[in-house]
PDB file of N, CA and C in Angstrom:
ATOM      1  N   UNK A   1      24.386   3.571 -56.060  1.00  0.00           N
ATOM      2  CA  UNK A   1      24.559   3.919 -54.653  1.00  0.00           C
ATOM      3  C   UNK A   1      23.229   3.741 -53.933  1.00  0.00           C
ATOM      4  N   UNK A   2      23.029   3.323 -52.597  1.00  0.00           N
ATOM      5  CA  UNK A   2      22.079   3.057 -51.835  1.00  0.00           C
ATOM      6  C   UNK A   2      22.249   3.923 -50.567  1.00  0.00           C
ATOM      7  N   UNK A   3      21.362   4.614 -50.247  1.00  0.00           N
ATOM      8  CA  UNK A   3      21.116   5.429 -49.060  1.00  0.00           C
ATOM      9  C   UNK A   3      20.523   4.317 -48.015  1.00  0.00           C
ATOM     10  N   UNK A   4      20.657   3.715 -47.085  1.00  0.00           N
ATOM     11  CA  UNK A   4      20.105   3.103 -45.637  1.00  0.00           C
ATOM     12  C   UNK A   4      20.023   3.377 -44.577  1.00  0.00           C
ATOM     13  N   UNK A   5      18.628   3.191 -44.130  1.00  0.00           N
ATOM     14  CA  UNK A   5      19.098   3.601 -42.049  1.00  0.00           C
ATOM     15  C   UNK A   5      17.758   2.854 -41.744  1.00  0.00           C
ATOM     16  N   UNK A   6      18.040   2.827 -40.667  1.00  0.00           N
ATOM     17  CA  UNK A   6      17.150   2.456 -39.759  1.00  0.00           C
ATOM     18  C   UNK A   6      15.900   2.772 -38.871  1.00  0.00           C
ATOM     19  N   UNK A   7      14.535   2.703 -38.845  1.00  0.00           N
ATOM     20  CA  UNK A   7      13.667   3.575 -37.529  1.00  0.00           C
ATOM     21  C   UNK A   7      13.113   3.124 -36.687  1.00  0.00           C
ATOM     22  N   UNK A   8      12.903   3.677 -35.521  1.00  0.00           N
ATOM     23  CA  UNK A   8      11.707   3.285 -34.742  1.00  0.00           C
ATOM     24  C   UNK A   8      11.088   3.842 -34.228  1.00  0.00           C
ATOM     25  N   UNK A   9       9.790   3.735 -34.183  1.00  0.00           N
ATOM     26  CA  UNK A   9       8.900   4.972 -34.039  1.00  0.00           C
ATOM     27  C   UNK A   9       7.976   4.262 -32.890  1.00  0.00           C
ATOM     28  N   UNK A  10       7.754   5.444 -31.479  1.00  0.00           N
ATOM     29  CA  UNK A  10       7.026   5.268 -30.640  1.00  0.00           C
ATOM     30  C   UNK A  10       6.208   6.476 -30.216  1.00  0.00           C
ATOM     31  N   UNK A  11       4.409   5.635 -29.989  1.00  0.00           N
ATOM     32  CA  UNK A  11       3.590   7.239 -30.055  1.00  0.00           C
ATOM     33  C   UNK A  11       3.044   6.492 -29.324  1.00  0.00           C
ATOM     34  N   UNK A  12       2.228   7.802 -28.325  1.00  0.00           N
ATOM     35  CA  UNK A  12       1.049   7.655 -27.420  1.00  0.00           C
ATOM     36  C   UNK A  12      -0.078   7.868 -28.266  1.00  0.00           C
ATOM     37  N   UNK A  13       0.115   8.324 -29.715  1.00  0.00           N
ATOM     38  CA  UNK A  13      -1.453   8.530 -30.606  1.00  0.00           C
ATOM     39  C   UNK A  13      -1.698   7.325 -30.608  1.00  0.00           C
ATOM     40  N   UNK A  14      -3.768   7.436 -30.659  1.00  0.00           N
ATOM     41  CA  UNK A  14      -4.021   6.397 -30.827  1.00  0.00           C
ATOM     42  C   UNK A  14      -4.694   6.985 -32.252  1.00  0.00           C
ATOM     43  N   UNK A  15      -5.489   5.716 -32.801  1.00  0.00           N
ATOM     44  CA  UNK A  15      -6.502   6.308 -33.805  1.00  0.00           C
ATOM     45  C   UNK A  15      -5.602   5.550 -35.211  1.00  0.00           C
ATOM     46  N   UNK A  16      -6.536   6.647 -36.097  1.00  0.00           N
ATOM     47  CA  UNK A  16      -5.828   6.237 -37.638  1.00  0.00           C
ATOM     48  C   UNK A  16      -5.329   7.759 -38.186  1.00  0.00           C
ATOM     49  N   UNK A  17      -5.082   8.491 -37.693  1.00  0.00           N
ATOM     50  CA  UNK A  17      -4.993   9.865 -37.783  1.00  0.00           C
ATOM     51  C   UNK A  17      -3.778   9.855 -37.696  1.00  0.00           C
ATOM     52  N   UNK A  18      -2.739  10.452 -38.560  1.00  0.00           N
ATOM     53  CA  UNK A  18      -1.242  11.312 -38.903  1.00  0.00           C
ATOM     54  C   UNK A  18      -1.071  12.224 -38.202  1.00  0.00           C
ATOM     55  N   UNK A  19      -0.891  12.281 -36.863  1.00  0.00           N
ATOM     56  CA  UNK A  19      -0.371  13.523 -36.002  1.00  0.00           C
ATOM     57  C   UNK A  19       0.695  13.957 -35.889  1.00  0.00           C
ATOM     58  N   UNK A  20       1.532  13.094 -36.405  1.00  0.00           N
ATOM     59  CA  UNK A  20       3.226  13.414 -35.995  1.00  0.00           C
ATOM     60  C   UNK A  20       3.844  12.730 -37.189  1.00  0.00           C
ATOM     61  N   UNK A  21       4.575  13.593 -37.643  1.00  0.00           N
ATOM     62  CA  UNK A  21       5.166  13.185 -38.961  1.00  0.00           C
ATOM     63  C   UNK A  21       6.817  13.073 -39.289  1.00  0.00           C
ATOM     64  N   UNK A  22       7.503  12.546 -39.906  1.00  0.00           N
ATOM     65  CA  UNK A  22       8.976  12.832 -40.792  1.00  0.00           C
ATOM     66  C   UNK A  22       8.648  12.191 -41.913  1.00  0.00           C
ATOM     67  N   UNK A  23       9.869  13.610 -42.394  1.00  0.00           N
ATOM     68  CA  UNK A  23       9.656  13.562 -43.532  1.00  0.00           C
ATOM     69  C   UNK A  23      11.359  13.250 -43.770  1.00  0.00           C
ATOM     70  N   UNK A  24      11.396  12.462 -44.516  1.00  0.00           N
ATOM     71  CA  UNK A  24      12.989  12.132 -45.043  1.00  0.00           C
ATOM     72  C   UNK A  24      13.260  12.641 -47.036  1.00  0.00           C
ATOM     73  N   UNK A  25      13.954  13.508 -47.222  1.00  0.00           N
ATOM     74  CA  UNK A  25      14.200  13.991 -48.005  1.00  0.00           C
ATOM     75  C   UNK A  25      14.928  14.174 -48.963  1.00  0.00           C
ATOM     76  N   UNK A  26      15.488  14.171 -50.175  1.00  0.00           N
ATOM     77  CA  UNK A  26      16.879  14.387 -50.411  1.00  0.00           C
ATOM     78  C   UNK A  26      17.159  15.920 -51.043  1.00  0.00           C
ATOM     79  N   UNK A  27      17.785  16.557 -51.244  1.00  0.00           N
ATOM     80  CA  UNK A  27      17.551  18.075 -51.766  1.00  0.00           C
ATOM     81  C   UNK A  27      19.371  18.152 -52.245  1.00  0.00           C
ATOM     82  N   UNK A  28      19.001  19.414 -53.264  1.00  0.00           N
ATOM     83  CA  UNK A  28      20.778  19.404 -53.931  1.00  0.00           C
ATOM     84  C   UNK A  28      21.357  20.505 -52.737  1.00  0.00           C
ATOM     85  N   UNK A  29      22.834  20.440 -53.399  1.00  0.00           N
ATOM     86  CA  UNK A  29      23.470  21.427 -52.722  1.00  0.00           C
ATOM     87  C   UNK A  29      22.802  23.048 -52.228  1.00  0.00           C
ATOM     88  N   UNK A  30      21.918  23.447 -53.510  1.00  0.00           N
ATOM     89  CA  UNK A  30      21.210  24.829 -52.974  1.00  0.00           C
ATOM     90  C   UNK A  30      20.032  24.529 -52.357  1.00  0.00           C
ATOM     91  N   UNK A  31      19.885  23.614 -51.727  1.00  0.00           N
ATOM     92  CA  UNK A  31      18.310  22.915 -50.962  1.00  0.00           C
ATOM     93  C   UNK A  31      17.246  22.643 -51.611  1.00  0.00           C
ATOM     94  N   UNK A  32      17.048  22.971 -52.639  1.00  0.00           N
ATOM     95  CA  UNK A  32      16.068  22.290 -54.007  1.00  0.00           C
ATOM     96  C   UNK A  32      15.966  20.863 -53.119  1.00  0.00           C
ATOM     97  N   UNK A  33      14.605  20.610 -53.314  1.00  0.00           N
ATOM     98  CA  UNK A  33      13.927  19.340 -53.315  1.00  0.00           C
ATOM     99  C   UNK A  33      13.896  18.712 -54.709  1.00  0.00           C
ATOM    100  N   UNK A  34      14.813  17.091 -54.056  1.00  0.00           N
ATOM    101  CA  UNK A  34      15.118  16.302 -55.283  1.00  0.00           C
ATOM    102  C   UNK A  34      14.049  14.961 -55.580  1.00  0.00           C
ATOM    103  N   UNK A  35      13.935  14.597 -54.038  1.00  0.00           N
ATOM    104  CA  UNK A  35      13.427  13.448 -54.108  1.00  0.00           C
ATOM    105  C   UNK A  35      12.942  13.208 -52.495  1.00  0.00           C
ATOM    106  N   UNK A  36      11.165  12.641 -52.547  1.00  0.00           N
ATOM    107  CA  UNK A  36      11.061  11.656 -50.756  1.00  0.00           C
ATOM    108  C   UNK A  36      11.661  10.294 -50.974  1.00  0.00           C
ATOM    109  N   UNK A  37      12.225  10.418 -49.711  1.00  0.00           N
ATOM    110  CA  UNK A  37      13.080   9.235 -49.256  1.00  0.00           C
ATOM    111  C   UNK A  37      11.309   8.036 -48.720  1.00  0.00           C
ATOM    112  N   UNK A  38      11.052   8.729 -48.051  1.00  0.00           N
ATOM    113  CA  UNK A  38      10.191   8.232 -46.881  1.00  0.00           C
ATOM    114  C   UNK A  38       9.256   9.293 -46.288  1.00  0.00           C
ATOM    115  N   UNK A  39       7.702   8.750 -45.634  1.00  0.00           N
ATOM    116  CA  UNK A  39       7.414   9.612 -45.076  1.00  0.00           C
ATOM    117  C   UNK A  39       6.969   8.924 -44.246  1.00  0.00           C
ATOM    118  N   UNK A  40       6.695   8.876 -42.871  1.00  0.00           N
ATOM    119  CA  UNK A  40       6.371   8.136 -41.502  1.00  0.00           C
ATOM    120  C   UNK A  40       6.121   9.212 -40.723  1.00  0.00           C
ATOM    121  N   UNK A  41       4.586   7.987 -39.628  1.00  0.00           N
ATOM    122  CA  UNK A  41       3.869   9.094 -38.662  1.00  0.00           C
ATOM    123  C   UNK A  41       4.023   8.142 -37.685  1.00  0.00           C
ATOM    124  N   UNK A  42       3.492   8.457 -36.377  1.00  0.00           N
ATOM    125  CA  UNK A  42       2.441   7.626 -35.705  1.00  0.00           C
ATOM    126  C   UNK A  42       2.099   6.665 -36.189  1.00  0.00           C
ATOM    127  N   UNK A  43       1.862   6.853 -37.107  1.00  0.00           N
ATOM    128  CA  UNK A  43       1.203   5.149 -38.084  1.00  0.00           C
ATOM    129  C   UNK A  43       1.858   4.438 -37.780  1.00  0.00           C
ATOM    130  N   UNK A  44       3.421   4.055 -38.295  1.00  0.00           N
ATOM    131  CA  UNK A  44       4.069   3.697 -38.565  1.00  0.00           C
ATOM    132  C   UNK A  44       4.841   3.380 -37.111  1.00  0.00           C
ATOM    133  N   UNK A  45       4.009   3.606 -35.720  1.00  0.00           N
ATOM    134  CA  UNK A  45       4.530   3.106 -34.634  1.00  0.00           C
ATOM    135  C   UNK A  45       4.808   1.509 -34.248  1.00  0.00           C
ATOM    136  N   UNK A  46       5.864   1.469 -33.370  1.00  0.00           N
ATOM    137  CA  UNK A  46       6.410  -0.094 -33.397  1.00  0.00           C
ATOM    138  C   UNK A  46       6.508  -0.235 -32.037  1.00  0.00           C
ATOM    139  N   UNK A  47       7.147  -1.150 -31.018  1.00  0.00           N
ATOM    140  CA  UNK A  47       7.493  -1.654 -30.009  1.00  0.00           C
ATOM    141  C   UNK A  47       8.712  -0.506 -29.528  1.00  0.00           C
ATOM    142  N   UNK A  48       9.150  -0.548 -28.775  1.00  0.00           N
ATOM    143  CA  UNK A  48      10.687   0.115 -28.221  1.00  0.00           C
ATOM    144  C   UNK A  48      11.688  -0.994 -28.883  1.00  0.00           C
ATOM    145  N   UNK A  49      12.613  -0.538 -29.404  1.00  0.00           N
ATOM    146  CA  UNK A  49      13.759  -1.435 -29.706  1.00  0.00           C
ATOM    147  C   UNK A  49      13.298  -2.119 -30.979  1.00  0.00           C
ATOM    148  N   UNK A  50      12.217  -1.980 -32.066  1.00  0.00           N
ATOM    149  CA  UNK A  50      11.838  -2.959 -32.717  1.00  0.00           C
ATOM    150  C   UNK A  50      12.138  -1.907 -33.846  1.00  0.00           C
ATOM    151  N   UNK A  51      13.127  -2.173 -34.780  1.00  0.00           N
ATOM    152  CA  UNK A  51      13.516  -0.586 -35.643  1.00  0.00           C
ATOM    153  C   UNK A  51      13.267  -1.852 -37.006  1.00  0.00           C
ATOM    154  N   UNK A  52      13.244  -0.986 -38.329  1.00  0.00           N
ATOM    155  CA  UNK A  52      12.406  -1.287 -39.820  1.00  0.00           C
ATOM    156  C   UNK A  52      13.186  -0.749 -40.915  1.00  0.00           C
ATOM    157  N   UNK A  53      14.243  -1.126 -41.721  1.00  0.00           N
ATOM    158  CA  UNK A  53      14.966  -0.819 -42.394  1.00  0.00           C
ATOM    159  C   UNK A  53      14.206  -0.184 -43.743  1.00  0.00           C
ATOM    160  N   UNK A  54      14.954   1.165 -44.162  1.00  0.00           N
ATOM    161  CA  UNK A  54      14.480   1.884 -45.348  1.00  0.00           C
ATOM    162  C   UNK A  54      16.051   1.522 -45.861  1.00  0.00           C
ATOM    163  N   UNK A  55      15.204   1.343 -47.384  1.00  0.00           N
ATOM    164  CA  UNK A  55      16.744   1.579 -48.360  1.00  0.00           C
ATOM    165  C   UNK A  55      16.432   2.711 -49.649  1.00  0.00           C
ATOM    166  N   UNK A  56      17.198   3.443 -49.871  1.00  0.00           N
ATOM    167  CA  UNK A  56      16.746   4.279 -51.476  1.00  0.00           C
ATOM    168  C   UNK A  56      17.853   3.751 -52.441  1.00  0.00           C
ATOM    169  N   UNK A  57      17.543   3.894 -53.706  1.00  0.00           N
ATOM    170  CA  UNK A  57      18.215   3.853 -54.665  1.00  0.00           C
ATOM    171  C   UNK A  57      18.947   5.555 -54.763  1.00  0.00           C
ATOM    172  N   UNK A  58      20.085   5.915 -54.811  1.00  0.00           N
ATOM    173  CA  UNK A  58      20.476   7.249 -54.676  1.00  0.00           C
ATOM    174  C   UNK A  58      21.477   7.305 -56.430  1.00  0.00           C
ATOM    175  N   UNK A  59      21.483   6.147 -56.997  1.00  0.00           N
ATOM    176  CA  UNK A  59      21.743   6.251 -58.777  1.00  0.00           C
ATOM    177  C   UNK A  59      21.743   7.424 -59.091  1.00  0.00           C
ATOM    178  N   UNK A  60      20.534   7.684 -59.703  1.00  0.00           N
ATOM    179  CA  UNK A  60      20.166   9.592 -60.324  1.00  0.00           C
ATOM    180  C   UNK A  60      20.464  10.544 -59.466  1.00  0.00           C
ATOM    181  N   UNK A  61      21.328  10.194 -58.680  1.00  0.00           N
ATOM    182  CA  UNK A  61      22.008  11.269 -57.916  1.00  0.00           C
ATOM    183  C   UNK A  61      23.463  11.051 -57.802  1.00  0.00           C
ATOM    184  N   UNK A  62      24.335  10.679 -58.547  1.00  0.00           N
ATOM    185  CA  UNK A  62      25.455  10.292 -59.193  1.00  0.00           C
ATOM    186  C   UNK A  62      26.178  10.916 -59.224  1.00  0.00           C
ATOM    187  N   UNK A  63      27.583  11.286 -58.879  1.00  0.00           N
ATOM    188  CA  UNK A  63      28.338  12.907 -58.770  1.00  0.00           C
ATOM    189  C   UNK A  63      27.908  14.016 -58.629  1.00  0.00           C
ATOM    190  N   UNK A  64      26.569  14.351 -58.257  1.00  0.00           N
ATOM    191  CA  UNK A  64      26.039  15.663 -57.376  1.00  0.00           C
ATOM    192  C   UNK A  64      26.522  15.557 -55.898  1.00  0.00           C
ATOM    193  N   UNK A  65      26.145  16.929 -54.959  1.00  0.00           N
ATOM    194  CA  UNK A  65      26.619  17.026 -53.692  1.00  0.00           C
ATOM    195  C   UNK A  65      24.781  16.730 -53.329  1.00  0.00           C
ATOM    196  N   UNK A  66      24.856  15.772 -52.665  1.00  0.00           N
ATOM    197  CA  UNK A  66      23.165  16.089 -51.938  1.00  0.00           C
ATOM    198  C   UNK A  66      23.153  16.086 -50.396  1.00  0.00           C
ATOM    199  N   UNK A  67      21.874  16.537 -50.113  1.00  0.00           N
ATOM    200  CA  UNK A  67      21.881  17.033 -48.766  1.00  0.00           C
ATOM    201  C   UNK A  67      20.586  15.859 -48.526  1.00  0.00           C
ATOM    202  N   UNK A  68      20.468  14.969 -47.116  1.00  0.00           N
ATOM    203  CA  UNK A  68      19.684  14.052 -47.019  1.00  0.00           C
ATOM    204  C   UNK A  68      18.852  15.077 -45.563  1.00  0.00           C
ATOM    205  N   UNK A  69      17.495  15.300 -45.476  1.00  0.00           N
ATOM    206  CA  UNK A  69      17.044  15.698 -44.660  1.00  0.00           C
ATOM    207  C   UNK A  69      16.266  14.794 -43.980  1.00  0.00           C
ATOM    208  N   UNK A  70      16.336  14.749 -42.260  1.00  0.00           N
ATOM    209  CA  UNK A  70      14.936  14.182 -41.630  1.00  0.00           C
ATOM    210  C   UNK A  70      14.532  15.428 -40.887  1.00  0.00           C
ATOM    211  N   UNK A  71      13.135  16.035 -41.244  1.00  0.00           N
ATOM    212  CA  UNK A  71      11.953  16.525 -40.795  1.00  0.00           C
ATOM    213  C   UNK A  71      11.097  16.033 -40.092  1.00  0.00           C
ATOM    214  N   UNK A  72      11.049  16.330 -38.564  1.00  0.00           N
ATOM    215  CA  UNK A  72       9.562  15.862 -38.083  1.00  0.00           C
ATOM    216  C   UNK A  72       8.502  17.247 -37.919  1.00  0.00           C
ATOM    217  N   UNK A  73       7.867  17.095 -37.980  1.00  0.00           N
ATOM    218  CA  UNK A  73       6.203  17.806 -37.705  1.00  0.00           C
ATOM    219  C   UNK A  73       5.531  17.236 -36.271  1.00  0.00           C
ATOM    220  N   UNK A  74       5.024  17.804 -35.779  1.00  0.00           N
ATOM    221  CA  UNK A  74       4.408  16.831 -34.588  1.00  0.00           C
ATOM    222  C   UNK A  74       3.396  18.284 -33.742  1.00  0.00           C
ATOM    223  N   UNK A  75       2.320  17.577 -32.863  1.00  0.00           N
ATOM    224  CA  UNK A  75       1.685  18.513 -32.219  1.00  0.00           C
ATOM    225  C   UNK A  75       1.651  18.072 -31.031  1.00  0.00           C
ATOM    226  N   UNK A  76       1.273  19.364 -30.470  1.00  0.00           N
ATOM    227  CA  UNK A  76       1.658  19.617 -29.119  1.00  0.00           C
ATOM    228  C   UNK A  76       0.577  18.253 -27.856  1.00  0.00           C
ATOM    229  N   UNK A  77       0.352  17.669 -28.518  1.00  0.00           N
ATOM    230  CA  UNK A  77      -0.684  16.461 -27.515  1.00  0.00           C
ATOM    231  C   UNK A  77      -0.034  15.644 -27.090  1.00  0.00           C
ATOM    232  N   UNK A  78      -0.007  14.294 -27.543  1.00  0.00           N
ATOM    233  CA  UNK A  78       0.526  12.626 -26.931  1.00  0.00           C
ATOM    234  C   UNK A  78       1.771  13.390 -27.835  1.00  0.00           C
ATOM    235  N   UNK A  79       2.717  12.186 -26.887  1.00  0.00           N
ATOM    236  CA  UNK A  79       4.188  12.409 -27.472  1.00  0.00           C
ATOM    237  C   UNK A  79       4.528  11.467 -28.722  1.00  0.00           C
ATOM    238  N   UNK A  80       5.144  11.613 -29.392  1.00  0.00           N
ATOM    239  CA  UNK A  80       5.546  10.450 -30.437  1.00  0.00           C
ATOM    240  C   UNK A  80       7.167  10.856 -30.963  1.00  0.00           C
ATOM    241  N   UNK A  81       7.815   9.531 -30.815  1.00  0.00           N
ATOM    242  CA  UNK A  81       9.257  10.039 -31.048  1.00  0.00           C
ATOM    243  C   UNK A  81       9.789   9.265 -32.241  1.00  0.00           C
ATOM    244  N   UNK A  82      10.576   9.632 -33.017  1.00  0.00           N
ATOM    245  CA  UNK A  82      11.132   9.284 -33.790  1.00  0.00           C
ATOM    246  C   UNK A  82      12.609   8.955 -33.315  1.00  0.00           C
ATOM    247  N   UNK A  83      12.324   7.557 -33.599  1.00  0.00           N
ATOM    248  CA  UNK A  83      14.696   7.195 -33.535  1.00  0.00           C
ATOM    249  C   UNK A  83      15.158   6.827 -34.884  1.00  0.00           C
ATOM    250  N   UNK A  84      16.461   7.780 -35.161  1.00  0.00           N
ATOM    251  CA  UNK A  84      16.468   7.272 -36.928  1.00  0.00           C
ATOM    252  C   UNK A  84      18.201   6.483 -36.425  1.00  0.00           C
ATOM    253  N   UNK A  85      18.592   5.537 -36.933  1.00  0.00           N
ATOM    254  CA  UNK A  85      20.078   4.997 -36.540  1.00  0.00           C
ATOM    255  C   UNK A  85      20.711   4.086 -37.577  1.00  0.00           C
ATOM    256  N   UNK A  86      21.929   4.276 -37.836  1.00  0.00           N
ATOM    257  CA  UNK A  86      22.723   3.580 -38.771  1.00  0.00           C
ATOM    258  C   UNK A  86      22.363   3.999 -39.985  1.00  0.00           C
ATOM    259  N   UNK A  87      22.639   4.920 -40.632  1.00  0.00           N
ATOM    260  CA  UNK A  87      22.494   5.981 -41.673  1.00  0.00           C
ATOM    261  C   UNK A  87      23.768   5.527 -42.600  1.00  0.00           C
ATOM    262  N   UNK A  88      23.574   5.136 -43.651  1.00  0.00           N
ATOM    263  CA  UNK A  88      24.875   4.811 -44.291  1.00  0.00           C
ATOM    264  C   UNK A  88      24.558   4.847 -46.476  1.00  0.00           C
ATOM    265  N   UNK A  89      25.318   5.225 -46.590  1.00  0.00           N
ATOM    266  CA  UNK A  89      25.203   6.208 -48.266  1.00  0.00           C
ATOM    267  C   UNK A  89      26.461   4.620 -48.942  1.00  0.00           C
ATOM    268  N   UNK A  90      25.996   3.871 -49.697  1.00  0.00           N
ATOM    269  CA  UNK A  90      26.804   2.739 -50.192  1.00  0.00           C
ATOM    270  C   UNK A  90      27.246   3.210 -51.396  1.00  0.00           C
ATOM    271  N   UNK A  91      28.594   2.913 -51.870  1.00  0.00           N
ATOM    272  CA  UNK A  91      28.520   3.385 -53.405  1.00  0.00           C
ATOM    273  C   UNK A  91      28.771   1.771 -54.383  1.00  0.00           C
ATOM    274  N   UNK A  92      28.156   1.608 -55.149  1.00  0.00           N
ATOM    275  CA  UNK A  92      28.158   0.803 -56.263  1.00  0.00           C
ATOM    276  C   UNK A  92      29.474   0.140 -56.647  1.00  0.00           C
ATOM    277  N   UNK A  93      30.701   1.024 -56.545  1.00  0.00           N
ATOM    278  CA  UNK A  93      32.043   0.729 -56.909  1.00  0.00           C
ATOM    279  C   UNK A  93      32.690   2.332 -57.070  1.00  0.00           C
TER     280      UNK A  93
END
């Protein structure tokens, strides 16, 4: 099985500095942390409209119930936004 989606990330940070963060996650049914999907800041800023495909392998997670989290972090300065779109969980057969 393959977990996919899509991002695009737009910030007024400048610099080389991590100000604004997500965190993409996977965790079991009782919220236990299983696995990072991804982690993206500011860094990881792009154009408007210019989105960057993540894929996971979600295998070792095989007839469990999992819970997929996106977390952002961010501070109160320049804005930076996260767009996450087309989120889709594939199964193998």
């Amino acid at each position: 099985a393959t977990l996919s989606f899509w991002y695009n990330i737009t910030s007024e940070e400048t610099g080389s500095t991590s100000y604004d963060v997500l965190n993409v996650t996977i965790k079991d049914s009782s919220g236990s942390y299983l696995a990072t999907v991804a982690v993206l800041s500011n860094l990881n800023k792009s154009t408007l409209g210019s989105y960057k495909k993540i894929t996971f392998d979600m295998t070792p997670y095989k007839g469990q119930t999992v819970r997929i989290h996106f977390l952002t972090t961010t501070d109160d300065y320049l804005h930076t936004v996260f767009r996450i779109d087309d989120v889709s969980l594939m199964s193998d057969g």
